[in-house]
Protein backbone atom coordinates (compact mmCIF):
# COMPACT_ATOMS: atom_id res chain seq x y z
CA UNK A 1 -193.39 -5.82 -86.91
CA UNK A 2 -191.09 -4.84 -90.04
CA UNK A 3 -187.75 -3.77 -89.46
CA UNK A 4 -186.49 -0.43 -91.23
CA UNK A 5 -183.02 -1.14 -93.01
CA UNK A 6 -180.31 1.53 -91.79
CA UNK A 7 -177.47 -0.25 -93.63
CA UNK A 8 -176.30 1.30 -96.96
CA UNK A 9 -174.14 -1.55 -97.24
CA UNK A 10 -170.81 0.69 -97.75
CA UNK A 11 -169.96 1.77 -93.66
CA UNK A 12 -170.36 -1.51 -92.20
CA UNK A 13 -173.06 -0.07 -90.00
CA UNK A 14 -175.37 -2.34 -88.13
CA UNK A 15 -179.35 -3.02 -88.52
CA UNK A 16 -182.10 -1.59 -85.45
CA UNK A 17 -185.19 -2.83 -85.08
CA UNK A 18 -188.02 -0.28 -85.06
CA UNK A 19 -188.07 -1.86 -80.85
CA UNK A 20 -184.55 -0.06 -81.13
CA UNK A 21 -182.91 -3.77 -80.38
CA UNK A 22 -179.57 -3.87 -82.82
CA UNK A 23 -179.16 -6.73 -85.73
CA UNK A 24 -176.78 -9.04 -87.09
CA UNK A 25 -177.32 -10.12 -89.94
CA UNK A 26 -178.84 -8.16 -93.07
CA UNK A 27 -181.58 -6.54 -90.95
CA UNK A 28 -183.66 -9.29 -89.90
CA UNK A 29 -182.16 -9.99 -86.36
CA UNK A 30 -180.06 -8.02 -83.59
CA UNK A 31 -176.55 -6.73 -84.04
CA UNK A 32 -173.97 -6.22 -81.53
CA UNK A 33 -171.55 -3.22 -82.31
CA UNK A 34 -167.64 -3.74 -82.50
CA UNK A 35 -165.76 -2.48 -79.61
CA UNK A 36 -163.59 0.90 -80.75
CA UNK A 37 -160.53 2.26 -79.34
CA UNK A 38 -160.18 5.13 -77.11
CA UNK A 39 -159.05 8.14 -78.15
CA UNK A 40 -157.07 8.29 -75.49
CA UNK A 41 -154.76 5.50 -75.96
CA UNK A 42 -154.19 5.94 -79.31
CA UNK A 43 -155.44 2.29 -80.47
CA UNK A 44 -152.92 1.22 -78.12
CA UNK A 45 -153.16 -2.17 -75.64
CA UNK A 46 -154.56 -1.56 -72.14
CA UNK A 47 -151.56 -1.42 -69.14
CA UNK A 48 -151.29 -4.45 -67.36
CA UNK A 49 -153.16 -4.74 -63.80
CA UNK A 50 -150.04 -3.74 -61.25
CA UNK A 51 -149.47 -6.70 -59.21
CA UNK A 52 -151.23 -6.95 -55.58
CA UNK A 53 -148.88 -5.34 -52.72
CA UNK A 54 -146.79 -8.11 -51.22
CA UNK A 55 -147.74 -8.64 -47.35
CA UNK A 56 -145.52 -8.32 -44.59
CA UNK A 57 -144.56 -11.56 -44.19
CA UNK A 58 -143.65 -12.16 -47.94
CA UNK A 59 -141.06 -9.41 -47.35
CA UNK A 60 -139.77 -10.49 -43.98
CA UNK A 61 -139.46 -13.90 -45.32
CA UNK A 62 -137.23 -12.45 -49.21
CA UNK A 63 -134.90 -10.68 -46.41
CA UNK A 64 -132.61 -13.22 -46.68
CA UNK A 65 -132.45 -13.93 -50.32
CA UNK A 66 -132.63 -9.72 -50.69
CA UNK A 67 -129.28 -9.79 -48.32
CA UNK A 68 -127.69 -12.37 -50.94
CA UNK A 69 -128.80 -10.41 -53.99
CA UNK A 70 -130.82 -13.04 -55.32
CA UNK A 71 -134.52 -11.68 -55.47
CA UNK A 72 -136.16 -10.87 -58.67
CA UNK A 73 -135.89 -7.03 -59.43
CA UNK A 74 -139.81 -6.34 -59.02
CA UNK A 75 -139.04 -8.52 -55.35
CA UNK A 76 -136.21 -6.43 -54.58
CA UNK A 77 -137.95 -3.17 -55.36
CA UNK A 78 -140.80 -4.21 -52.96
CA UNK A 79 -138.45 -5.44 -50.55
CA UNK A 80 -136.40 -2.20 -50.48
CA UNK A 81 -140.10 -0.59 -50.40
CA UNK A 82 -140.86 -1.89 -47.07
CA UNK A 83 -137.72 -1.03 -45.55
CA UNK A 84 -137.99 2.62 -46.13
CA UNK A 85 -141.44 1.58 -44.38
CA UNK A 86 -140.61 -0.75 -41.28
CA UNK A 87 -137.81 -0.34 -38.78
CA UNK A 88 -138.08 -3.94 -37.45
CA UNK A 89 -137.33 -5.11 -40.95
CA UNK A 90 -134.93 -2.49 -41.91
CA UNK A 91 -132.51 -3.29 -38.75
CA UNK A 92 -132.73 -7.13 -39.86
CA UNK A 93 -131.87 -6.33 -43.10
CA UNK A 94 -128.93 -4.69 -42.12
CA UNK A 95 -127.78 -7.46 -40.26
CA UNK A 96 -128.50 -9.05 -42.64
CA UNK A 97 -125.99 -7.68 -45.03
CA UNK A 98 -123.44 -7.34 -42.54
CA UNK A 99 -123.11 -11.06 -42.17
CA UNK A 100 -122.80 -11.56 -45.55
CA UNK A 101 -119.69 -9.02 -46.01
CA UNK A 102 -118.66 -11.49 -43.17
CA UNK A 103 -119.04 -14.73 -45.56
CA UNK A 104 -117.53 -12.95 -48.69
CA UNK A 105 -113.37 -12.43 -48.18
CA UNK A 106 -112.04 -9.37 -49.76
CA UNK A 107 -110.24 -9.64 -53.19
CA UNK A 108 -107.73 -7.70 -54.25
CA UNK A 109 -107.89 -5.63 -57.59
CA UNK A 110 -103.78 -6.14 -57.49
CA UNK A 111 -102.04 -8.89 -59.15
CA UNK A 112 -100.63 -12.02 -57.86
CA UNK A 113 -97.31 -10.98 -56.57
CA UNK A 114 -95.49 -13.63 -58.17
CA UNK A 115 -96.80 -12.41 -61.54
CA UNK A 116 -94.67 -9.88 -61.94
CA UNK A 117 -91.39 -12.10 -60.97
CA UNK A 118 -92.54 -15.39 -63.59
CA UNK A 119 -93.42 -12.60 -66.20
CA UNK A 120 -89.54 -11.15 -65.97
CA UNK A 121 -88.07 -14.73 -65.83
CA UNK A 122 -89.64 -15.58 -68.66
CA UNK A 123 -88.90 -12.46 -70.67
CA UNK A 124 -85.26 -12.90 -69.47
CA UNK A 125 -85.13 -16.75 -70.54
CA UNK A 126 -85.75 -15.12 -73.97
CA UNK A 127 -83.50 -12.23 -74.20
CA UNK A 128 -81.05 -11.96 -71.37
CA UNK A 129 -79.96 -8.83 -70.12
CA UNK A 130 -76.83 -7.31 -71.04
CA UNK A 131 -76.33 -6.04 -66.86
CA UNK A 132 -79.02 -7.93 -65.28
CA UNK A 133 -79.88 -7.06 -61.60
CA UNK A 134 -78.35 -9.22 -59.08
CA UNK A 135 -80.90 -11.57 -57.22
CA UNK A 136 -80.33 -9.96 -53.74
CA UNK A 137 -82.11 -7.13 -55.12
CA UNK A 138 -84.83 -8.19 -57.03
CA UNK A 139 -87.07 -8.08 -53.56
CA UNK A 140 -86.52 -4.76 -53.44
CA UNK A 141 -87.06 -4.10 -57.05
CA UNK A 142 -90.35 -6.30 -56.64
CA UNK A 143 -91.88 -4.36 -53.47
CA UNK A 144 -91.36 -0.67 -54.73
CA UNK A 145 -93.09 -1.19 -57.42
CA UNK A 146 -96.08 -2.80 -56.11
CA UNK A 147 -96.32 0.13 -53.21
CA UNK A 148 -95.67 2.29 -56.46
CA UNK A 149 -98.82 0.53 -58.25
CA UNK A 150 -100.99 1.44 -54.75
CA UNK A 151 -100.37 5.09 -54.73
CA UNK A 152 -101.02 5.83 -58.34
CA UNK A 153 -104.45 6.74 -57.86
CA UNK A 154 -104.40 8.08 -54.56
CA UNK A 155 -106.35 10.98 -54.53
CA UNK A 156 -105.83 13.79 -51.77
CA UNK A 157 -108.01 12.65 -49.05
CA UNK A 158 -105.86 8.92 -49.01
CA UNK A 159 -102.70 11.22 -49.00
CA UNK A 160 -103.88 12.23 -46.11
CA UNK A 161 -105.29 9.58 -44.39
CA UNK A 162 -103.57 9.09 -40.50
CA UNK A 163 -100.92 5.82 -40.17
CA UNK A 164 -99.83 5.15 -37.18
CA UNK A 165 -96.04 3.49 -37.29
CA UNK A 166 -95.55 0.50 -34.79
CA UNK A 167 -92.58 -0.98 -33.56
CA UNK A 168 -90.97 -2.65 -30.16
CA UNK A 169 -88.68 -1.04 -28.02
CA UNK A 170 -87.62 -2.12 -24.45
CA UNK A 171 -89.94 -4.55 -24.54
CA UNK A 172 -92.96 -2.35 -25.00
CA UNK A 173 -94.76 -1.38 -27.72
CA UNK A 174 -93.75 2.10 -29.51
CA UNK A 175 -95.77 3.73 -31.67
CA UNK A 176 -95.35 7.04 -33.97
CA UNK A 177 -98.72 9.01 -35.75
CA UNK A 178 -97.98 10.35 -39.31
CA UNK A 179 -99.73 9.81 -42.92
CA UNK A 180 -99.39 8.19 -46.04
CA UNK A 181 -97.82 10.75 -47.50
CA UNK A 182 -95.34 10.66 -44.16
CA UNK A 183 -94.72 7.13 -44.35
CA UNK A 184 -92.95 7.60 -48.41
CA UNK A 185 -91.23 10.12 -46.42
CA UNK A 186 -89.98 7.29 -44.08
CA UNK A 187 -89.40 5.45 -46.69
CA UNK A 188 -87.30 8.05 -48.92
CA UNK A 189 -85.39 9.08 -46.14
CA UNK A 190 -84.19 5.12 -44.59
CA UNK A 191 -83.49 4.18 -48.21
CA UNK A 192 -81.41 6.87 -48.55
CA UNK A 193 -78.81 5.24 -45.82
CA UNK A 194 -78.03 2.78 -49.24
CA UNK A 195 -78.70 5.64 -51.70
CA UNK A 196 -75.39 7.30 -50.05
CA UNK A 197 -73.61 4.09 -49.70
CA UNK A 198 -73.73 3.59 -53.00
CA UNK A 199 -72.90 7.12 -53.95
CA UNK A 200 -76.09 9.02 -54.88
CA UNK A 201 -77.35 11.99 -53.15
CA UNK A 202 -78.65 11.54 -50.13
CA UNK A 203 -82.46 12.85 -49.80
CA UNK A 204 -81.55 15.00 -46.42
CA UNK A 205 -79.48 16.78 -48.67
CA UNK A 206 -78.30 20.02 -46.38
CA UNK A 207 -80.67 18.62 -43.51
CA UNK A 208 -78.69 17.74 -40.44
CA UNK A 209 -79.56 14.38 -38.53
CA UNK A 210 -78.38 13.93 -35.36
CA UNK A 211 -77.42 10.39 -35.87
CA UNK A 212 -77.53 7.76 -39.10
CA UNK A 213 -80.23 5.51 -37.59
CA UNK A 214 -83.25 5.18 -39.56
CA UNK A 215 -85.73 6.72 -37.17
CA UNK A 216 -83.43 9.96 -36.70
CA UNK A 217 -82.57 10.85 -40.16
CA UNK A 218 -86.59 10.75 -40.56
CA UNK A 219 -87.49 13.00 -38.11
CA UNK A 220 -85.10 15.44 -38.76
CA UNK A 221 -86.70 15.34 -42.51
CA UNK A 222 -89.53 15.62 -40.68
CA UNK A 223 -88.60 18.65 -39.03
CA UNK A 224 -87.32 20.90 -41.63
CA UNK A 225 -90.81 20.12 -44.09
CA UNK A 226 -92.19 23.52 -44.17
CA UNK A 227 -95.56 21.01 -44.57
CA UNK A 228 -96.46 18.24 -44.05
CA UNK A 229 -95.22 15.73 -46.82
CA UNK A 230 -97.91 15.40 -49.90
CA UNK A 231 -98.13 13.68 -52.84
CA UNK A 232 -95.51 15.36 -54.15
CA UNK A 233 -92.93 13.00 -52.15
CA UNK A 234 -93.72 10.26 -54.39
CA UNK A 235 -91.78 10.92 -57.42
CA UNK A 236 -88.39 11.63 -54.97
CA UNK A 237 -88.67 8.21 -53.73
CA UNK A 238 -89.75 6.03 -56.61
CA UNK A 239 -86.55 8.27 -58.56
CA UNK A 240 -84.26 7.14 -55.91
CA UNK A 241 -85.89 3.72 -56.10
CA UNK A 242 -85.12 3.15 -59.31
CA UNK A 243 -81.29 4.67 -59.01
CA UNK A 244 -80.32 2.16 -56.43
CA UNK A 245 -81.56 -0.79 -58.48
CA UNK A 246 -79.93 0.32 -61.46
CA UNK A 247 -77.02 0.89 -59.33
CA UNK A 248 -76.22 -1.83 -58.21
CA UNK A 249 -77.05 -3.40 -61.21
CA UNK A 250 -74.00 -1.75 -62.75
CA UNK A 251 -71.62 -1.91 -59.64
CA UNK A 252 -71.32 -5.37 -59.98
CA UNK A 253 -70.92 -5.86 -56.27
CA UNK A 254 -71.39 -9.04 -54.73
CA UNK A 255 -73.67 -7.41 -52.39
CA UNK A 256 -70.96 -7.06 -49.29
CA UNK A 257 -70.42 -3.22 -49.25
CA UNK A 258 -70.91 -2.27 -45.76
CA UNK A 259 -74.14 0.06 -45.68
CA UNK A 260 -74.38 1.67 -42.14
CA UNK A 261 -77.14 2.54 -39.54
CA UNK A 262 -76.23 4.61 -37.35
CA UNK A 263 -75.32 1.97 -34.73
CA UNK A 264 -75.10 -1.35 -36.71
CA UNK A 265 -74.31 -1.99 -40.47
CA UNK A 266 -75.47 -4.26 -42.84
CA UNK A 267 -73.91 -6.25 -45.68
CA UNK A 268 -75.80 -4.21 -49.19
CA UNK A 269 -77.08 -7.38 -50.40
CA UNK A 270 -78.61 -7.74 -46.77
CA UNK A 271 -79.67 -3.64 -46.66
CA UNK A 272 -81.74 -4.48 -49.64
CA UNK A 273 -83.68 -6.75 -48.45
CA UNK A 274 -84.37 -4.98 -44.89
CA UNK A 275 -85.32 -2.64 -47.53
CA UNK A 276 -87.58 -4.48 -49.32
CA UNK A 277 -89.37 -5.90 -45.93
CA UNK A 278 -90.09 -2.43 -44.37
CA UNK A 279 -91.15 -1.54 -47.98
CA UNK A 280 -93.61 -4.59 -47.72
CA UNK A 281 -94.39 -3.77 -43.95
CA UNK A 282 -95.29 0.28 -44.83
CA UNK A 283 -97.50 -0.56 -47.59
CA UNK A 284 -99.71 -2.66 -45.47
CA UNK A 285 -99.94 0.02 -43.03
CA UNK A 286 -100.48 2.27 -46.01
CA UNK A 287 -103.56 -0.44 -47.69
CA UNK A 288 -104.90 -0.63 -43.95
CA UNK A 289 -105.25 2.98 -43.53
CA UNK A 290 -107.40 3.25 -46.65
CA UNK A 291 -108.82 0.35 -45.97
CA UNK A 292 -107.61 -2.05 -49.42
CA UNK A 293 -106.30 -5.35 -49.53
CA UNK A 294 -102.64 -5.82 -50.01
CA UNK A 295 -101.26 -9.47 -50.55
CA UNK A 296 -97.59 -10.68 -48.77
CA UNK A 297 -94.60 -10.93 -51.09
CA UNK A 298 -93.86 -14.30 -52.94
CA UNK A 299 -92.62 -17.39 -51.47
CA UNK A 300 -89.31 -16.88 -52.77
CA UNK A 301 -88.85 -13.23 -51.60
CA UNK A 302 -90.78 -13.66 -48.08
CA UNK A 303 -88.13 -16.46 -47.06
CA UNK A 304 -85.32 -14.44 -48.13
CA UNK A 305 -87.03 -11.87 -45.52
CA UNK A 306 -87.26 -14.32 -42.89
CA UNK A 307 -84.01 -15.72 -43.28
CA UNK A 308 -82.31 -11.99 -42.86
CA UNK A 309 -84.15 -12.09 -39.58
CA UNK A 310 -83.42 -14.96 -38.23
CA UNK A 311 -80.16 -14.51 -39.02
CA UNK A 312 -79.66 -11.42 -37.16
CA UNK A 313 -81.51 -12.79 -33.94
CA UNK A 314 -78.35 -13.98 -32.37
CA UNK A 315 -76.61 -10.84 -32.10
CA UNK A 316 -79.92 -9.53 -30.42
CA UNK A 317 -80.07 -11.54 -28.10
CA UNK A 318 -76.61 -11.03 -26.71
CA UNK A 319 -77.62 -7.34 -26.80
CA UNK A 320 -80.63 -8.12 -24.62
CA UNK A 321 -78.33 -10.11 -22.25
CA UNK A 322 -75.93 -7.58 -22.02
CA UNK A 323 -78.93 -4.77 -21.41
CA UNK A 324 -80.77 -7.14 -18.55
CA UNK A 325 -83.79 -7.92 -20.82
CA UNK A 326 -83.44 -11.57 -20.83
CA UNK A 327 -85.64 -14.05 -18.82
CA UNK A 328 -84.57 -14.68 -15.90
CA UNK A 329 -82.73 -17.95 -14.44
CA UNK A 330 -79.29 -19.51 -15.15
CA UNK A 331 -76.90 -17.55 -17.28
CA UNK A 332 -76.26 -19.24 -20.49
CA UNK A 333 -73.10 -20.40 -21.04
CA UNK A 334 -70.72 -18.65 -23.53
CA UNK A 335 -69.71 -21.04 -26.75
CA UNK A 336 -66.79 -20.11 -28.79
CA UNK A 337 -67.31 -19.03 -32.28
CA UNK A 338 -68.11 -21.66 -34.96
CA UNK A 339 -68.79 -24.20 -32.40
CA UNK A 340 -72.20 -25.67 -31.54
CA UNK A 341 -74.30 -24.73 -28.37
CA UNK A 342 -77.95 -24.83 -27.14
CA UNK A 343 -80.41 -24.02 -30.07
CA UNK A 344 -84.04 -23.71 -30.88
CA UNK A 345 -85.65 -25.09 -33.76
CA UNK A 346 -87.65 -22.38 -35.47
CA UNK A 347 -90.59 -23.92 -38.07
CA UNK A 348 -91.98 -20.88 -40.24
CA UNK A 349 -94.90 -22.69 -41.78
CA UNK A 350 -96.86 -21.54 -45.22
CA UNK A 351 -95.71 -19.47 -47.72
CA UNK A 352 -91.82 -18.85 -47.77
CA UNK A 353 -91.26 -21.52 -44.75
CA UNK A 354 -88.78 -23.88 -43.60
CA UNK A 355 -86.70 -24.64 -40.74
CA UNK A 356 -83.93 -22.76 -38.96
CA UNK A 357 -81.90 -23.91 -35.78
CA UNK A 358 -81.24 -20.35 -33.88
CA UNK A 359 -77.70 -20.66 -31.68
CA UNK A 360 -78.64 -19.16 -27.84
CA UNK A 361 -76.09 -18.65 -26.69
CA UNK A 362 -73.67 -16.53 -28.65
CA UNK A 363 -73.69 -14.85 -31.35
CA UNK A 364 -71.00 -17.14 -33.30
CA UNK A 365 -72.45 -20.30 -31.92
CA UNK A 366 -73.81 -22.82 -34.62
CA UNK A 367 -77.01 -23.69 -34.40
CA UNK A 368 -77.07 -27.64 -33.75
CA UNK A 369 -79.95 -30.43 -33.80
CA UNK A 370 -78.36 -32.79 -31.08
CA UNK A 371 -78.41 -29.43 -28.46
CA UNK A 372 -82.16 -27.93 -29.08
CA UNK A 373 -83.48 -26.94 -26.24
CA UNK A 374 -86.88 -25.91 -27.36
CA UNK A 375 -88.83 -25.69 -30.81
CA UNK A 376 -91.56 -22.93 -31.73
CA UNK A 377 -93.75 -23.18 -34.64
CA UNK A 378 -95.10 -20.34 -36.62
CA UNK A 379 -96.84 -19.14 -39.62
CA UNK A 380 -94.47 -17.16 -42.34
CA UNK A 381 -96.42 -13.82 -42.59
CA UNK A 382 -97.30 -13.70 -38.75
CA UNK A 383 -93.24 -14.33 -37.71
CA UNK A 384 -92.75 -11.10 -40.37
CA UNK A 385 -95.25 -9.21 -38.54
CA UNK A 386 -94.11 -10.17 -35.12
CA UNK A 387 -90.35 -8.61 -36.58
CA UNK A 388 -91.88 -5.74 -37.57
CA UNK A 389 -93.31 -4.97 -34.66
CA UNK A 390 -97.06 -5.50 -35.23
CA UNK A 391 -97.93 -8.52 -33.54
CA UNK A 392 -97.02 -9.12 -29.39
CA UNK A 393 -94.88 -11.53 -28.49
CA UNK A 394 -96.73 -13.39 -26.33
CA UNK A 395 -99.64 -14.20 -28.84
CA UNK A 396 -97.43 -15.02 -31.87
CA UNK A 397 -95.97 -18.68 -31.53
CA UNK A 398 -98.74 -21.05 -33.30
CA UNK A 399 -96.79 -24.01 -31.14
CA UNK A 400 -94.31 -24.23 -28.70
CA UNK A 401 -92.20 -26.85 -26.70
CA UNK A 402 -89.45 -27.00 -24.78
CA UNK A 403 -87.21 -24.12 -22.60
CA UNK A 404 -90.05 -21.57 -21.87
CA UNK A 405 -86.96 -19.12 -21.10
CA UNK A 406 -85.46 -19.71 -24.18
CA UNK A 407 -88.77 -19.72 -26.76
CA UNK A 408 -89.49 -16.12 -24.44
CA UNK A 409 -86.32 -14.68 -25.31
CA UNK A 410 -86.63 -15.66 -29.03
CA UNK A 411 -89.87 -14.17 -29.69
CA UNK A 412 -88.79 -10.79 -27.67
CA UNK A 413 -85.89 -11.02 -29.83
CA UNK A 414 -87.51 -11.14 -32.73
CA UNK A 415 -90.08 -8.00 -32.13
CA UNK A 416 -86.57 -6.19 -30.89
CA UNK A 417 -85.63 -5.86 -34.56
CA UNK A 418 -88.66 -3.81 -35.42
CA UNK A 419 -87.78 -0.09 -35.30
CA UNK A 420 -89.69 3.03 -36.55
């Protein structure tokens, strides 16, 4: 049969047989047609087939790597998927992710606080300054400005937030509810027993406190807030902060003004670093509250801290003696001033450590190696915390040998000098 040419040989078209088959060619065979593109895509490529649904125990067994962040995205989307689907998998998952937070230790966004102090010394080994401030205070200086770097961007809700102050007293633990925002109150109000000593105005101002000790000139301020204390107390204390550094910068005191509390006094060099410890003390009950990381104090300030303590331990344990809260058993023996007597070996371990021999049995005693009794062992941050009043007694020595009686009324010494 003859085939009928269609082709004009301009359009391309192809050739049909008269038996309607198509042509290649010049119309003497069959021709396919090209393929043409939908109008509906717009000439564009065809979507990629969407992956097959992973089964269930694909995404049981990606829980793991889902928990570590280390699926694929187009895994993790599936994986989070299923969860929205299957409570079995969903409450592993969250276990899941728990135990990781658990493997992970918080970091904090704050500097290193030795940064600050090499950064000074070395701008001071280049320029000295003309009134420099005296070492005794630079603790201070150091811990009211990193509290001062928390609360910057405390918004009204951390202001807020509930602290509970702890302390020891009698031998029991005290405590005292307040807020953030009460705690710089605290704060403004104690550090205003060296404000005055030093001549500044004192933050009570017309306020009457029935006594100088710390924890009654804070609730009288306390008392006579019309409110409670916002963020607006923060600028009073980091003012007065900055007065009694430059104070004493200027005095040129050797640090032994007498600076009184109520019922004891302190030596100012000594003041400012009780200071700078409660400073250090407050703003970890401030970080807790809000739940942030806040790092110890360096080396070099914590063991100026500890030292203050242990140096004060004597003269509270004669108070306990004379107030019947030692351990019972033989009555120690008196020792005369500036001669040596029975003595335990404290070991403060870790940052700001080192060894102190702590005289028993009065308060002039030296301490001496040839007459220890007993020897208790104990990290640097955790003997801080058992001054302040945060850790019990009993579950704060690391080690311990020798005179049970004695290491007892040592460690109850030592969480007498916390106070509110």
């Amino acid at each position: 049969m003859k085939a009928y040419d269609e082709d004009d040989g301009n359009d391309g078209a192809g050739t049909r047989g008269a038996d309607g088959d198509s042509g290649t060619g010049t119309g003497t065979g069959a021709r396919i047609p090209l393929p043409r593109a939908s109008a509906e895509d717009g000439g564009r490529t065809l979507p990629a087939a969407a992956p097959a649904p992973l089964e269930h125990q694909v995404l049981t067994s990606l829980l793991g790597a889902w928990a570590l962040a280390a699926c694929s995205a187009q895994e993790a989307a599936a994986v989070e998927e299923h969860l929205g689907e299957c409570d079995a998998c969903d409450d592993e998952a969250q276990r899941l992710r728990e135990a990781v937070t658990l493997l992970q230790r918080p970091e904090s966004l704050d500097l290193d606080p030795a940064l600050r102090t090499r950064v000074l010394d070395g701008c001071l080994e280049r320029r000295p300054p003309r009134i420099p401030v005296p070492e005794w205070a630079t603790p201070y200086d150091a811990e009211t400005a990193r509290l001062d770097a928390l609360l910057q961007d405390f918004g009204d809700a951390e202001w807020h937030a509930p602290v509970r102050l702890r302390w020891y007293e009698d031998d029991g633990a005290a405590s005292r509810r307040t807020t953030v925002a009460g705690v710089i109150a605290h704060l403004l109000t104690v550090d205003g027993t060296v404000a005055t000593a030093l001549g500044l105005d004192d933050p009570l101002g017309d306020v009457e406190a029935p006594s100088g000790a710390p924890a009654a000139r804070t609730e009288a301020y306390w008392r006579a807030s019309h409110y409670p204390p916002t963020r607006a107390v923060r600028a009073p204390w980091r003012e007065q902060s900055h007065s009694i550094v430059r104070t004493v910068a200027f005095t040129g005191d050797a640090g032994g003004m007498p600076v009184s509390y109520g019922d004891f006094e302190l030596p100012l060099r000594d003041a400012m670093l009780d200071r700078a410890f409660e400073c250090w003390v407050h703003a970890e009950d401030i970080a807790d509250a809000v739940d942030y990381p806040y790092d110890p104090p360096s080396a070099r300030h914590l063991n100026g801290m500890i030292d203050l303590a242990v140096r004060m331990l004597p003269g509270v344990l004669a108070a306990r003696r004379r107030a019947g809260l030692a351990a019972p058993g033989d009555r120690p023996r008196l020792v005369a001033a500036g001669r040596p007597g029975r003595s335990l070996r404290l070991e403060i371990e870790g940052s700001g450590g080192g060894e102190w021999l702590i005289p028993l049995d009065s308060p002039g005693a030296v301490g001496s190696p040839e007459h220890e009794v007993a020897h208790v062992a104990l990290d640097g941050v955790e003997f801080c915390r058992l001054a302040a009043g945060h850790v019990p007694p009993a579950e704060a020595a690391a080690g311990q040998v020798g005179d049970r009686e004695a290491i007892r009324d040592v460690l109850f010494a030592a969480a007498g000098l916390s106070r509110m």
